[in-house]
N, C-alpha and C. Protein backbone atom coordinates (compact mmCIF):
# COMPACT_ATOMS: atom_id res chain seq x y z
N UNK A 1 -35.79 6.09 21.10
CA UNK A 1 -34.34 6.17 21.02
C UNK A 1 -33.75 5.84 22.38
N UNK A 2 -32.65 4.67 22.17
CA UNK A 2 -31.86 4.44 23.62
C UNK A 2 -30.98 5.55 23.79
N UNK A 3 -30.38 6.01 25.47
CA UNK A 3 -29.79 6.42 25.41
C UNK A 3 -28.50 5.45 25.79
N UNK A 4 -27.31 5.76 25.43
CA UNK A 4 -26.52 5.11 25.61
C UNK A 4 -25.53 5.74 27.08
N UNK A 5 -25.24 4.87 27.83
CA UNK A 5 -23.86 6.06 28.68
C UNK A 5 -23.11 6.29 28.11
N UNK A 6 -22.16 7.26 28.66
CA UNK A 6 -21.07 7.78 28.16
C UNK A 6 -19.96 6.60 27.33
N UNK A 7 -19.69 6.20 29.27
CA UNK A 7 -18.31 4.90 28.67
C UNK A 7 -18.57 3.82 27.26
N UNK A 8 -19.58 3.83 27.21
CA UNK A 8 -19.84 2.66 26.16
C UNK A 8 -19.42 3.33 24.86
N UNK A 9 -19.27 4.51 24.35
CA UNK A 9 -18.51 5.26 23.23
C UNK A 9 -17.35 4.94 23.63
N UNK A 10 -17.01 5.44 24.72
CA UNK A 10 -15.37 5.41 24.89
C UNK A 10 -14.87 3.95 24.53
N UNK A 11 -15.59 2.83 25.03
CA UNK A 11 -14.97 1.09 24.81
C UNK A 11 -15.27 0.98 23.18
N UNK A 12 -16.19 1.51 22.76
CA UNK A 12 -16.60 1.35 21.57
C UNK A 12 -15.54 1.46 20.62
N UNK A 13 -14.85 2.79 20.28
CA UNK A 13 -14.19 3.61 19.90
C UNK A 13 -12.93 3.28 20.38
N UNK A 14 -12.60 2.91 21.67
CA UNK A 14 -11.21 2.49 22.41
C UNK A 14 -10.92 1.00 21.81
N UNK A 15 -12.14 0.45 21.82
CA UNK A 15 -11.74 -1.27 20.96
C UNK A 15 -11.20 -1.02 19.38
N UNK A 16 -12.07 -0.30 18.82
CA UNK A 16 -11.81 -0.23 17.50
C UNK A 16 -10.40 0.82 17.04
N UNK A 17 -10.54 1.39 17.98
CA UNK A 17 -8.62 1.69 18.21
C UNK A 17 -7.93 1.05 18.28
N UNK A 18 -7.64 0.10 19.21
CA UNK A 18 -6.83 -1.47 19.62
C UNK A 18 -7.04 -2.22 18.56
N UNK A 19 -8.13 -2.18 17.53
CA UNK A 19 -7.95 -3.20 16.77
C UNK A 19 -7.08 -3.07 15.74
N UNK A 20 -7.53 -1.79 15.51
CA UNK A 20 -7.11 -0.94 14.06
C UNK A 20 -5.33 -1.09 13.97
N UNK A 21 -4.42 -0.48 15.64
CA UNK A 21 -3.34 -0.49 15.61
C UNK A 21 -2.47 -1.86 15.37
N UNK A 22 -3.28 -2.87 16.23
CA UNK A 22 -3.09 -4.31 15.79
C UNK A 22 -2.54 -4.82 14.56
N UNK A 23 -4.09 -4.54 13.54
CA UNK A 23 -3.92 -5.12 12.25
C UNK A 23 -3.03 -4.23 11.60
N UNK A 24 -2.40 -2.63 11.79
CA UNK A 24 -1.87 -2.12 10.96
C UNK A 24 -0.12 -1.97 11.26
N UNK A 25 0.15 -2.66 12.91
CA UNK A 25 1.51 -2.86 13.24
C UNK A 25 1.24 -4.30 12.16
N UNK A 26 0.83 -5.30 12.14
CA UNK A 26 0.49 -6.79 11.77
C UNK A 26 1.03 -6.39 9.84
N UNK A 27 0.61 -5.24 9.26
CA UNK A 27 0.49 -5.07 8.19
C UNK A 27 2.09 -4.75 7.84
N UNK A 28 2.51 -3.83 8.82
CA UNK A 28 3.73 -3.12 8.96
C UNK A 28 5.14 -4.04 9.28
N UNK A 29 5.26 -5.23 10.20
CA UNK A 29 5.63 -5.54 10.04
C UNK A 29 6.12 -7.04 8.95
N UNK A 30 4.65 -7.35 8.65
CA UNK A 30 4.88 -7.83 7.53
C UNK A 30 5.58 -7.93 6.54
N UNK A 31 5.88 -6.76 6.42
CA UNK A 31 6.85 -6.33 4.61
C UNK A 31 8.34 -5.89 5.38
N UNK A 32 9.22 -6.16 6.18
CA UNK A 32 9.83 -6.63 7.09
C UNK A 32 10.64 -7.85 6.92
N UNK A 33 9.57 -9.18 6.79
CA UNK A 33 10.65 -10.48 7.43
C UNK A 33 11.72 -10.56 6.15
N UNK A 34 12.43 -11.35 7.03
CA UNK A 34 13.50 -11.43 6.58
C UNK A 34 13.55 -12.40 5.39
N UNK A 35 14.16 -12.30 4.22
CA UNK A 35 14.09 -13.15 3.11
C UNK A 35 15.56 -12.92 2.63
N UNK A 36 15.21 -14.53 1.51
CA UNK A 36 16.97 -15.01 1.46
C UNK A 36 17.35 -13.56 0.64
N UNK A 37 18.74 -13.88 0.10
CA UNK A 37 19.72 -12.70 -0.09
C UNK A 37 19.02 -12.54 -1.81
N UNK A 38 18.78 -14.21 -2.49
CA UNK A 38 18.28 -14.04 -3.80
C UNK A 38 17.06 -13.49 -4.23
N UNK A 39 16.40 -12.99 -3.04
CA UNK A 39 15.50 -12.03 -3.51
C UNK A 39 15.23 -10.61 -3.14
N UNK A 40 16.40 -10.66 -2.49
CA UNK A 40 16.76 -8.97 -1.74
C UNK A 40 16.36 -7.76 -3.05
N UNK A 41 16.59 -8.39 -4.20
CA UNK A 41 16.08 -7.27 -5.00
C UNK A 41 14.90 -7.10 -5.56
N UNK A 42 13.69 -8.29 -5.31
CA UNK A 42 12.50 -8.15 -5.74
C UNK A 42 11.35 -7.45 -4.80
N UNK A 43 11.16 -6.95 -5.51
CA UNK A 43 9.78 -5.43 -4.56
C UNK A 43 8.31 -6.50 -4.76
N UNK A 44 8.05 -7.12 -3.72
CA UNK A 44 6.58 -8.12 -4.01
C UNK A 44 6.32 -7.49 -2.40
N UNK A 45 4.56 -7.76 -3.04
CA UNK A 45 3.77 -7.38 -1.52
C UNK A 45 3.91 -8.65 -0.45
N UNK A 46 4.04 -8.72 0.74
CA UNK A 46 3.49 -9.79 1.83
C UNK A 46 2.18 -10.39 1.88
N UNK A 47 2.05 -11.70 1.94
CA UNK A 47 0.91 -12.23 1.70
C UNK A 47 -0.37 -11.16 2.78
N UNK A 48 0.51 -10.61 3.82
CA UNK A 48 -1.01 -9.97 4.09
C UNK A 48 -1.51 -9.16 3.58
N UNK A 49 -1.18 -8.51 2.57
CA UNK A 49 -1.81 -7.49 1.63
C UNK A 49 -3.09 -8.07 0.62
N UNK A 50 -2.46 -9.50 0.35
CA UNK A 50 -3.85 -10.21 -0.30
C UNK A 50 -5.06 -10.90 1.05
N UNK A 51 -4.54 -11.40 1.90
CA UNK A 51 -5.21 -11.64 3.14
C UNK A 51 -6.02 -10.13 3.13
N UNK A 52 -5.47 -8.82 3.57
CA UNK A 52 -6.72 -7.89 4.33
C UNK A 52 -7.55 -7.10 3.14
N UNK A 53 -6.79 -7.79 1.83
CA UNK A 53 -7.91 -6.87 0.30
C UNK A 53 -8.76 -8.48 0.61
N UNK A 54 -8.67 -9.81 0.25
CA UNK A 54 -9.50 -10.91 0.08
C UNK A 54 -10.43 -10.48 1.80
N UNK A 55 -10.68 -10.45 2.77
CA UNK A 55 -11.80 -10.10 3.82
C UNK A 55 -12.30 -8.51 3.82
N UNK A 56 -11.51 -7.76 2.92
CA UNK A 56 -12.35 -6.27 3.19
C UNK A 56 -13.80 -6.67 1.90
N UNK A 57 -12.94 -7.40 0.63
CA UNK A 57 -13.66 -7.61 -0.36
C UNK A 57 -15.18 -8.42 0.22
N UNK A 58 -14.48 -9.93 0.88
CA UNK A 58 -15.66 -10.62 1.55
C UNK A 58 -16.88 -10.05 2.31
N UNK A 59 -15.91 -9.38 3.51
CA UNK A 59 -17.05 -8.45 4.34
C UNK A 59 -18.04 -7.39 3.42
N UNK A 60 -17.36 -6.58 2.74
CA UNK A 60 -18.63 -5.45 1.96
C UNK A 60 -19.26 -6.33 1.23
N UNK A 61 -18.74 -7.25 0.15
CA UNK A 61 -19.78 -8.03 -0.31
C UNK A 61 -21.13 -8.86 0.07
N UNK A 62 -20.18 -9.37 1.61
CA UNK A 62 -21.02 -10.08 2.25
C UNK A 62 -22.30 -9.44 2.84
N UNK A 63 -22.09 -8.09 3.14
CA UNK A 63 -22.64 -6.88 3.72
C UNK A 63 -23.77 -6.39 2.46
N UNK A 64 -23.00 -6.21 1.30
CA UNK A 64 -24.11 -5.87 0.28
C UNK A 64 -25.40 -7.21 0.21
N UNK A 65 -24.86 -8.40 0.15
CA UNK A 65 -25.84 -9.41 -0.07
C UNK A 65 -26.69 -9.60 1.12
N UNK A 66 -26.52 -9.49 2.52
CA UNK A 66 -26.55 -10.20 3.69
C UNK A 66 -27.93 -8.90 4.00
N UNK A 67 -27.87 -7.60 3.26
CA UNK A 67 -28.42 -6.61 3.77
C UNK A 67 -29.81 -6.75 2.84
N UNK A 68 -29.70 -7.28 1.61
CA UNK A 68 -30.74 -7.56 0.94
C UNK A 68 -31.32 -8.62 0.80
N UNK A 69 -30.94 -9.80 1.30
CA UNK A 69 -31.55 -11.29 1.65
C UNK A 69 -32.05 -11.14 2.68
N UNK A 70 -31.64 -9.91 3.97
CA UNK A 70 -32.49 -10.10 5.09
C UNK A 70 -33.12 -8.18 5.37
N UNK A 71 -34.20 -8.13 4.23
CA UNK A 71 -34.50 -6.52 4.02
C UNK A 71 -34.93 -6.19 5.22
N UNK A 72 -34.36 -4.95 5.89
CA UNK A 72 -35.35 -3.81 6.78
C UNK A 72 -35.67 -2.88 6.58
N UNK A 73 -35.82 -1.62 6.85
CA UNK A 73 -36.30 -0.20 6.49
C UNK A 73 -35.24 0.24 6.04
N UNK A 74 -33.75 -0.05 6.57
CA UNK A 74 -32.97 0.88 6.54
C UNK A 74 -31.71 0.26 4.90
N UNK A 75 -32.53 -0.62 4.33
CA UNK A 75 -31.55 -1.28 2.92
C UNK A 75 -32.63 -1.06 1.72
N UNK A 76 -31.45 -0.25 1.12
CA UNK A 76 -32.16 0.87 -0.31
C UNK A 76 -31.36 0.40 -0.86
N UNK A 77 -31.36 0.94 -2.11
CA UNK A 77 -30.54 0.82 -3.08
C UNK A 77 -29.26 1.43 -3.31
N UNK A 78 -29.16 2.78 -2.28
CA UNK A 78 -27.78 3.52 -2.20
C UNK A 78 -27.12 2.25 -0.65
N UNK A 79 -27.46 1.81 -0.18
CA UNK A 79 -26.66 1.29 0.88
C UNK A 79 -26.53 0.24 0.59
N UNK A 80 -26.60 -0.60 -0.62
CA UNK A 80 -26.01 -1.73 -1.48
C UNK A 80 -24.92 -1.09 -2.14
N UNK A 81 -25.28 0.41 -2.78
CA UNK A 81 -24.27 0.63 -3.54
C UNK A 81 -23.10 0.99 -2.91
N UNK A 82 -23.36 1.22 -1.71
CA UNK A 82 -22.25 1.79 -0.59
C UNK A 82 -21.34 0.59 -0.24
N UNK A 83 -21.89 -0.68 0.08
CA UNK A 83 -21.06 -1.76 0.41
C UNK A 83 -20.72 -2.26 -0.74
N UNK A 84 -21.51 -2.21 -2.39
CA UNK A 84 -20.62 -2.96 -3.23
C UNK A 84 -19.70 -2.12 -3.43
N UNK A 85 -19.66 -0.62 -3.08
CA UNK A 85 -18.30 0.30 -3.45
C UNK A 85 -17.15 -0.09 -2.55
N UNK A 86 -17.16 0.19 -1.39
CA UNK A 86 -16.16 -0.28 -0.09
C UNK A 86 -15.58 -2.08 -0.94
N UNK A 87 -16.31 -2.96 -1.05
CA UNK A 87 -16.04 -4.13 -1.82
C UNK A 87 -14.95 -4.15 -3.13
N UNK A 88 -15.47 -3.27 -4.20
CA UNK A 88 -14.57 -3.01 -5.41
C UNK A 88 -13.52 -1.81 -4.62
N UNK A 89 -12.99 -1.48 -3.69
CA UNK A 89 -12.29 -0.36 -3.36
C UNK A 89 -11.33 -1.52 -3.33
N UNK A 90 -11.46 -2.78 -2.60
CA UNK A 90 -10.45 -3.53 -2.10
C UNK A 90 -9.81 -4.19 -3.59
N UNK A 91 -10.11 -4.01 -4.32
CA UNK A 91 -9.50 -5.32 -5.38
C UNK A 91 -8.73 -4.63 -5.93
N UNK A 92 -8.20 -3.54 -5.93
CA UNK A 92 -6.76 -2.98 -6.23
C UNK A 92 -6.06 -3.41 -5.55
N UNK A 93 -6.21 -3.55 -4.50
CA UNK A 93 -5.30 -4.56 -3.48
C UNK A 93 -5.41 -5.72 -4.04
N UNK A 94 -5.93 -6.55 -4.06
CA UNK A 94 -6.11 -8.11 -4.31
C UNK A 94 -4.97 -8.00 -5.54
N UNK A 95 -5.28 -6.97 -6.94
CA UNK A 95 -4.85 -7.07 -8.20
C UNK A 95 -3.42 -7.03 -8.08
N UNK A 96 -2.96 -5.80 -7.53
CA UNK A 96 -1.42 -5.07 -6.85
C UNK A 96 -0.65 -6.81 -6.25
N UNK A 97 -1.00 -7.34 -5.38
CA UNK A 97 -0.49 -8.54 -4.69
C UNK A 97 0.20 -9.08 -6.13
N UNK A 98 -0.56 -9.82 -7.03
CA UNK A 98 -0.56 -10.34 -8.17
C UNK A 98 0.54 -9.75 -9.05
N UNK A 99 0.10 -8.51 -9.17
CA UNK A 99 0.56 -7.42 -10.62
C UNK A 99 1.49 -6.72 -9.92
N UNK A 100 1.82 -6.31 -8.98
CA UNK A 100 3.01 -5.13 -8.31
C UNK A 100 4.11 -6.24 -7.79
N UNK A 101 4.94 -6.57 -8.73
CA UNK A 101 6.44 -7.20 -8.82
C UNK A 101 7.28 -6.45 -9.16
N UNK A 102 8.22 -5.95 -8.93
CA UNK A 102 9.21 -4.92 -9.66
C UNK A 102 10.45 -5.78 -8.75
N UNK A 103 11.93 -5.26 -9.70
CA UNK A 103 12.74 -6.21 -9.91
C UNK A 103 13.78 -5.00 -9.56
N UNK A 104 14.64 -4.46 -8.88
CA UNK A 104 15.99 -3.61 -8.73
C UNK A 104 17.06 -4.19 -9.10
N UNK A 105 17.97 -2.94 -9.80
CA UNK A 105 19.07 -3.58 -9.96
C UNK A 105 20.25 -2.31 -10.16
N UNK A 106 21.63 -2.43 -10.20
CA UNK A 106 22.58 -1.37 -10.69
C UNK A 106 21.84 -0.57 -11.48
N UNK A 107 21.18 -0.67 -12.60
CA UNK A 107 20.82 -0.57 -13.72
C UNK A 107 19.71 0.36 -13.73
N UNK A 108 18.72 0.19 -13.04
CA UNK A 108 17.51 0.50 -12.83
C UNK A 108 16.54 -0.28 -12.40
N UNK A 109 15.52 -0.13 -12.47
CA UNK A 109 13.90 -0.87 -12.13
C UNK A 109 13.02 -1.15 -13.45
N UNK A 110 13.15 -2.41 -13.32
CA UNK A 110 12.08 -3.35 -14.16
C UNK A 110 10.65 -3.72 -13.39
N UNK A 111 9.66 -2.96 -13.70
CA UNK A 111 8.01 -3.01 -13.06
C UNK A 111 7.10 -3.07 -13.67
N UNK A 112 5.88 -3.46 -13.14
CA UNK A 112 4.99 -3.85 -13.98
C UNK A 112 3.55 -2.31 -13.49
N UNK A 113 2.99 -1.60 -14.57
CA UNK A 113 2.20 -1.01 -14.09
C UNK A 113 0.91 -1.65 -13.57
N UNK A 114 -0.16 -1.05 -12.83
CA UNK A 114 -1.10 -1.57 -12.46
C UNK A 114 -1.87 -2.11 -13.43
N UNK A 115 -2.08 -2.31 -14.62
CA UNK A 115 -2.87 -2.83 -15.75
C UNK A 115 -1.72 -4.00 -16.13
N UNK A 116 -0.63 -4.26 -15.79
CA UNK A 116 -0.01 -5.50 -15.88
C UNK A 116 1.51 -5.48 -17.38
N UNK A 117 1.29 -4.30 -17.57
CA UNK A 117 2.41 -3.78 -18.76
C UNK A 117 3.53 -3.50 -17.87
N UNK A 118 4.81 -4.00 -18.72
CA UNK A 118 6.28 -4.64 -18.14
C UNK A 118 6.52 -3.28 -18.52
N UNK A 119 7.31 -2.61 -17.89
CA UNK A 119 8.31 -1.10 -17.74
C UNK A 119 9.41 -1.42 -17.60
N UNK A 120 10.21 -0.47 -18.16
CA UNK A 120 11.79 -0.36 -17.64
C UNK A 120 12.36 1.48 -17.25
N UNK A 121 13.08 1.49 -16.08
CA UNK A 121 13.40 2.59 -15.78
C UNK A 121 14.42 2.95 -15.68
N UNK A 122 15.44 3.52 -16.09
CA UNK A 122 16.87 3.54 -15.81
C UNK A 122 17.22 4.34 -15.15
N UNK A 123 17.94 4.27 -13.66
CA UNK A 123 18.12 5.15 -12.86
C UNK A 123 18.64 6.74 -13.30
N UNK A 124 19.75 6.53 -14.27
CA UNK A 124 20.05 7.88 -14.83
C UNK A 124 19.01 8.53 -15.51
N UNK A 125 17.66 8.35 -15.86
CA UNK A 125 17.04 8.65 -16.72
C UNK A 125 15.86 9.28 -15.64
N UNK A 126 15.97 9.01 -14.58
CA UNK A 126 15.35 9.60 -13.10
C UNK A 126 15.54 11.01 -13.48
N UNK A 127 14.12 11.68 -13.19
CA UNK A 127 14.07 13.40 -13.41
C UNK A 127 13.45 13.70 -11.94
N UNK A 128 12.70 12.83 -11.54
CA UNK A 128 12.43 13.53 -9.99
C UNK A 128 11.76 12.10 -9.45
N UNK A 129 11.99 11.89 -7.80
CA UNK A 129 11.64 11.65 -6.78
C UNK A 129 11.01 11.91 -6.06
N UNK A 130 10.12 11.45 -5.73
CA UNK A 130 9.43 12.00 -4.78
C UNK A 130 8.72 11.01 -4.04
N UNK A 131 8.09 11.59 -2.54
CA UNK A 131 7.34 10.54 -1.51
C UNK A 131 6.30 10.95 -1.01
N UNK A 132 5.02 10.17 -1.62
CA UNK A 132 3.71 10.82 -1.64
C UNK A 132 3.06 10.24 -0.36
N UNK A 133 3.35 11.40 0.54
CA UNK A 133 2.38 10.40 2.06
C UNK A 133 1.31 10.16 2.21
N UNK A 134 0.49 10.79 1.75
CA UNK A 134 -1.16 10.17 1.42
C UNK A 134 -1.52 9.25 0.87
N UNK A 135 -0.71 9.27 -0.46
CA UNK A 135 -1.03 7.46 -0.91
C UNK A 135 -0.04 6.56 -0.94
N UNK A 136 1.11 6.67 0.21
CA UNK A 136 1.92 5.91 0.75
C UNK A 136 2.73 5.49 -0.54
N UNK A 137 3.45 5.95 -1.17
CA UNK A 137 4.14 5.29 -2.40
C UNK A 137 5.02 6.02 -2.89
N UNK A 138 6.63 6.15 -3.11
CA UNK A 138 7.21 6.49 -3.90
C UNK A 138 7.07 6.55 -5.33
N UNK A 139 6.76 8.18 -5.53
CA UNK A 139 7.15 8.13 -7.17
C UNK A 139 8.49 8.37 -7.68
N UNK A 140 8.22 7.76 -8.87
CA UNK A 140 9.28 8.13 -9.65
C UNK A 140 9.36 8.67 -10.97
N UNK A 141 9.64 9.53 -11.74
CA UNK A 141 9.43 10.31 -13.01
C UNK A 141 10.63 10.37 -13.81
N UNK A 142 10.59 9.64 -14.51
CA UNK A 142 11.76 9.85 -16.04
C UNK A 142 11.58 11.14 -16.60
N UNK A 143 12.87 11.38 -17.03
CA UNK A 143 12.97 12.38 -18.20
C UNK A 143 11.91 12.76 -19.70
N UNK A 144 11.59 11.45 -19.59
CA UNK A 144 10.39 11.49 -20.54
C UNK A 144 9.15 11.58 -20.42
N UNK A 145 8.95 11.50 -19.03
CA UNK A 145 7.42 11.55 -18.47
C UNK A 145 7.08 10.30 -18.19
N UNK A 146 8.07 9.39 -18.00
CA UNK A 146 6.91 7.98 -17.37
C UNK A 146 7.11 7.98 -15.94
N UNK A 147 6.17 7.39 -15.35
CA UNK A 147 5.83 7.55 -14.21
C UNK A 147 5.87 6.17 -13.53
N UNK A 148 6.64 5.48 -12.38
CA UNK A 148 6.07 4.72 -11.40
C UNK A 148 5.96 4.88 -10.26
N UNK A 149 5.42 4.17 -9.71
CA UNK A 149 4.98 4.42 -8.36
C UNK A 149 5.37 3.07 -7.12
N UNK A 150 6.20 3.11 -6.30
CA UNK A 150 6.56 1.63 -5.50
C UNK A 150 5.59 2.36 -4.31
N UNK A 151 4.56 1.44 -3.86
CA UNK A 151 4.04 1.29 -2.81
C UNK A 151 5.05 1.07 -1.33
N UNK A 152 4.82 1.63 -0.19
CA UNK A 152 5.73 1.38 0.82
C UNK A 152 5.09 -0.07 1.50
N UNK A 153 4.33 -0.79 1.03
CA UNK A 153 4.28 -1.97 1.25
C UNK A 153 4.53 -3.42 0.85
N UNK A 154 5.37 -3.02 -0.01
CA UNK A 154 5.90 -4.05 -0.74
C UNK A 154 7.25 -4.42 -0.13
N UNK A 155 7.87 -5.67 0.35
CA UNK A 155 9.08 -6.23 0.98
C UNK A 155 10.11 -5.86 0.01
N UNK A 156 11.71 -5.52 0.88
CA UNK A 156 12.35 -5.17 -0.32
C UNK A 156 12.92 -4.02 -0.58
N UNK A 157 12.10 -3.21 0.18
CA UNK A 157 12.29 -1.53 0.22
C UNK A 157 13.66 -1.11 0.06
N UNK A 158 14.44 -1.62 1.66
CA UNK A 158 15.27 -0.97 1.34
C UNK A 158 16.94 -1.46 0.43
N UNK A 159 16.23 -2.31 -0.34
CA UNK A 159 16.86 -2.48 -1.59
C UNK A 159 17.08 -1.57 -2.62
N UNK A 160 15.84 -1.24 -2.64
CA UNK A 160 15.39 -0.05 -4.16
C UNK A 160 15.91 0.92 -3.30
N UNK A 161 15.72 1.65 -2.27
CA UNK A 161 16.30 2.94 -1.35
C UNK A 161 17.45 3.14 -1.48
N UNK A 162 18.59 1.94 -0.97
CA UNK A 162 19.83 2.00 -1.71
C UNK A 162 20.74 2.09 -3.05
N UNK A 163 19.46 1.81 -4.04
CA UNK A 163 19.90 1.86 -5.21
C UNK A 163 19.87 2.84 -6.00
N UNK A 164 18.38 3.26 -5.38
CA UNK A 164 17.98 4.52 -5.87
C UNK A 164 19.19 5.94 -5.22
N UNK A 165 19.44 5.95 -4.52
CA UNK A 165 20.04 6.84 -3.90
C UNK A 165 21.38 6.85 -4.46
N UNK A 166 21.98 5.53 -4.58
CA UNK A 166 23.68 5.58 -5.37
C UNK A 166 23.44 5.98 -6.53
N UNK A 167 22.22 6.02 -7.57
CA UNK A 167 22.08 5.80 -9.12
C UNK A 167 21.77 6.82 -9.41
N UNK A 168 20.74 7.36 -8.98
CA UNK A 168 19.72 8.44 -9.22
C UNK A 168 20.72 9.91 -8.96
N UNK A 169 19.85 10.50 -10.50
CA UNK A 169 20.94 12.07 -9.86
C UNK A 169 20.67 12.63 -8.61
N UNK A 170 21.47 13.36 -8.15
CA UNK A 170 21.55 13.95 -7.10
C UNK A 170 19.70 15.23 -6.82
N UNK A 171 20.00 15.59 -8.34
CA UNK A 171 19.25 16.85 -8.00
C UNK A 171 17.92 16.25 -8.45
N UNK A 172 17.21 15.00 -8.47
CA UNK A 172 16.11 14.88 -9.29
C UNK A 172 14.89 14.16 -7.02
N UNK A 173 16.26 14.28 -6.02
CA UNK A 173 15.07 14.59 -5.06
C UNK A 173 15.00 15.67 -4.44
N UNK A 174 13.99 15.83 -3.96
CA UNK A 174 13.58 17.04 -2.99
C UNK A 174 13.90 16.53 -1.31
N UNK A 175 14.22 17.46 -0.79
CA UNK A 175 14.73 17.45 0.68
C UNK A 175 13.99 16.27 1.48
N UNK A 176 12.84 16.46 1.37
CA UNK A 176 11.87 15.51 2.43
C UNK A 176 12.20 14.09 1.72
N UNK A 177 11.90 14.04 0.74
CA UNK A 177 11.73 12.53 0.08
C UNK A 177 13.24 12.28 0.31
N UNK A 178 14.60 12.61 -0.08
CA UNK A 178 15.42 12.26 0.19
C UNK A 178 15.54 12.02 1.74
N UNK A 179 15.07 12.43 2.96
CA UNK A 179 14.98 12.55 3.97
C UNK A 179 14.29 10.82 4.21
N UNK A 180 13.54 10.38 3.79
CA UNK A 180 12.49 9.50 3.70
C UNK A 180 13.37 8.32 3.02
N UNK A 181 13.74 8.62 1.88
CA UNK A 181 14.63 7.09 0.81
C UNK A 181 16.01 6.86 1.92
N UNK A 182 16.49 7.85 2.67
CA UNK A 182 17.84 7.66 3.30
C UNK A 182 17.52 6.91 4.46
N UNK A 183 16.23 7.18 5.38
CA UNK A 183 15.81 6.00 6.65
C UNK A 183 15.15 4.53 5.98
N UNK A 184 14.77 4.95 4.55
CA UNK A 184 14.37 3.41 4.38
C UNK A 184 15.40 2.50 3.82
N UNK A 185 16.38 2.98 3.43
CA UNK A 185 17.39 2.41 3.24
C UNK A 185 18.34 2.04 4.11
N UNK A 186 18.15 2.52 5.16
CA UNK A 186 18.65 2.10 6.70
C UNK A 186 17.82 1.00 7.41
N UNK A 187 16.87 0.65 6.57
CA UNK A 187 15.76 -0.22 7.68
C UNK A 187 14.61 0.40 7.93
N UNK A 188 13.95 0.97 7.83
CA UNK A 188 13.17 2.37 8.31
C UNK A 188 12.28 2.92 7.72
N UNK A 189 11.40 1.75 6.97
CA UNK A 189 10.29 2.57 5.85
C UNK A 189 9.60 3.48 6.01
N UNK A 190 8.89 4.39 6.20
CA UNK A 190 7.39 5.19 6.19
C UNK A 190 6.54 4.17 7.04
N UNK A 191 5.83 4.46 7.06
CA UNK A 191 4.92 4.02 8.47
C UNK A 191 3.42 3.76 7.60
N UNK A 192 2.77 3.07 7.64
CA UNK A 192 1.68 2.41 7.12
C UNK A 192 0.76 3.24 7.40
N UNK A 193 0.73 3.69 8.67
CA UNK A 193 -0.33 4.14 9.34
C UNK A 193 -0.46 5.75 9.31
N UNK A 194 -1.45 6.03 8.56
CA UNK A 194 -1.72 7.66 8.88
C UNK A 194 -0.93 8.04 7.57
């Protein structure tokens, strides 16, 4: 066993810090630029959302194959299954790019769920709000129990923020999430990171 010095964790760990913040300001401001006025109301992801699902997909795959075309002691059958998992983790992303279009309007939100079925939501028909920080996404819950969910990475935001907020009853958010729809509707989404 080598020993390693100290500093070489620290650059190790300090690079992969620098990288990480990089690609995830890169991600962040992405869903950001500026687009014409005729699509101010469509909720679509930024092409880098299919860019960093198409190389997470490549890399684990590449990783599952690359580890068993060139066998050592340490490639079993659970550490294929480990990189083809990390691999299929990404293609909800890839799918979402494709399938997560949703459309705002006076009216409500026209969206498509993740299996690709067209929804309609009518803002008055809003029973609760809410802003799930762990899996980064506004829900939303009808009176009847349907459920969507807008990802905070989709361009557009604070379109739906404004709409949602004039339309939607008063009492169907809770303090924080209203706290949250009122800065993204100012410009000001949730933060990608963490």
């Amino acid at each position: 066993m080598t020993h390693r010095p100290w500093w070489s964790y620290v650059v190790q760990w300090g690079l992969w810090l620098v990288v990480m913040a990089l690609v995830m300001g890169w991600l962040a401001r992405s869903r950001q630029r500026p687009r014409p006025a005729s699509r101010e109301c469509e909720l679509v992801h930024p092409p880098s959302t299919l860019i960093m699902g198409l190389v997470c997909f490549g890399l684990f795959a590449g990783m599952a194959i690359l580890s068993n075309v060139y066998r050592n002691k340490t490639t079993t059958w659970w550490t294929t299954a480990i990189f083809v998992g990390f691999a299929l983790l990404s293609v909800p992303m890839i799918t979402d790019y494709f399938i997560g279009r949703h459309r705002v309007s006076e009216d409500g939100l026209a969206y498509r769920n993740f299996f690709g079925a067209s929804k309609y939501l009518s803002w008055r028909d809003v029973k609760s709000v809410r802003y799930a920080t762990t899996m980064k996404w506004f829900r939303l819950e009808t009176q009847s129990g349907e459920v969507a969910r807008i990802s905070v990475m989709v361009m557009g935001l604070p379109a739906f923020a404004r709409l949602l907020l004039a339309h939607a009853p008063a009492e169907a958010f809770d303090a924080s999430s209203r706290d949250v729809i009122r800065a993204t509707a100012n410009g000001k989404p949730p933060s990608v990171w963490g």
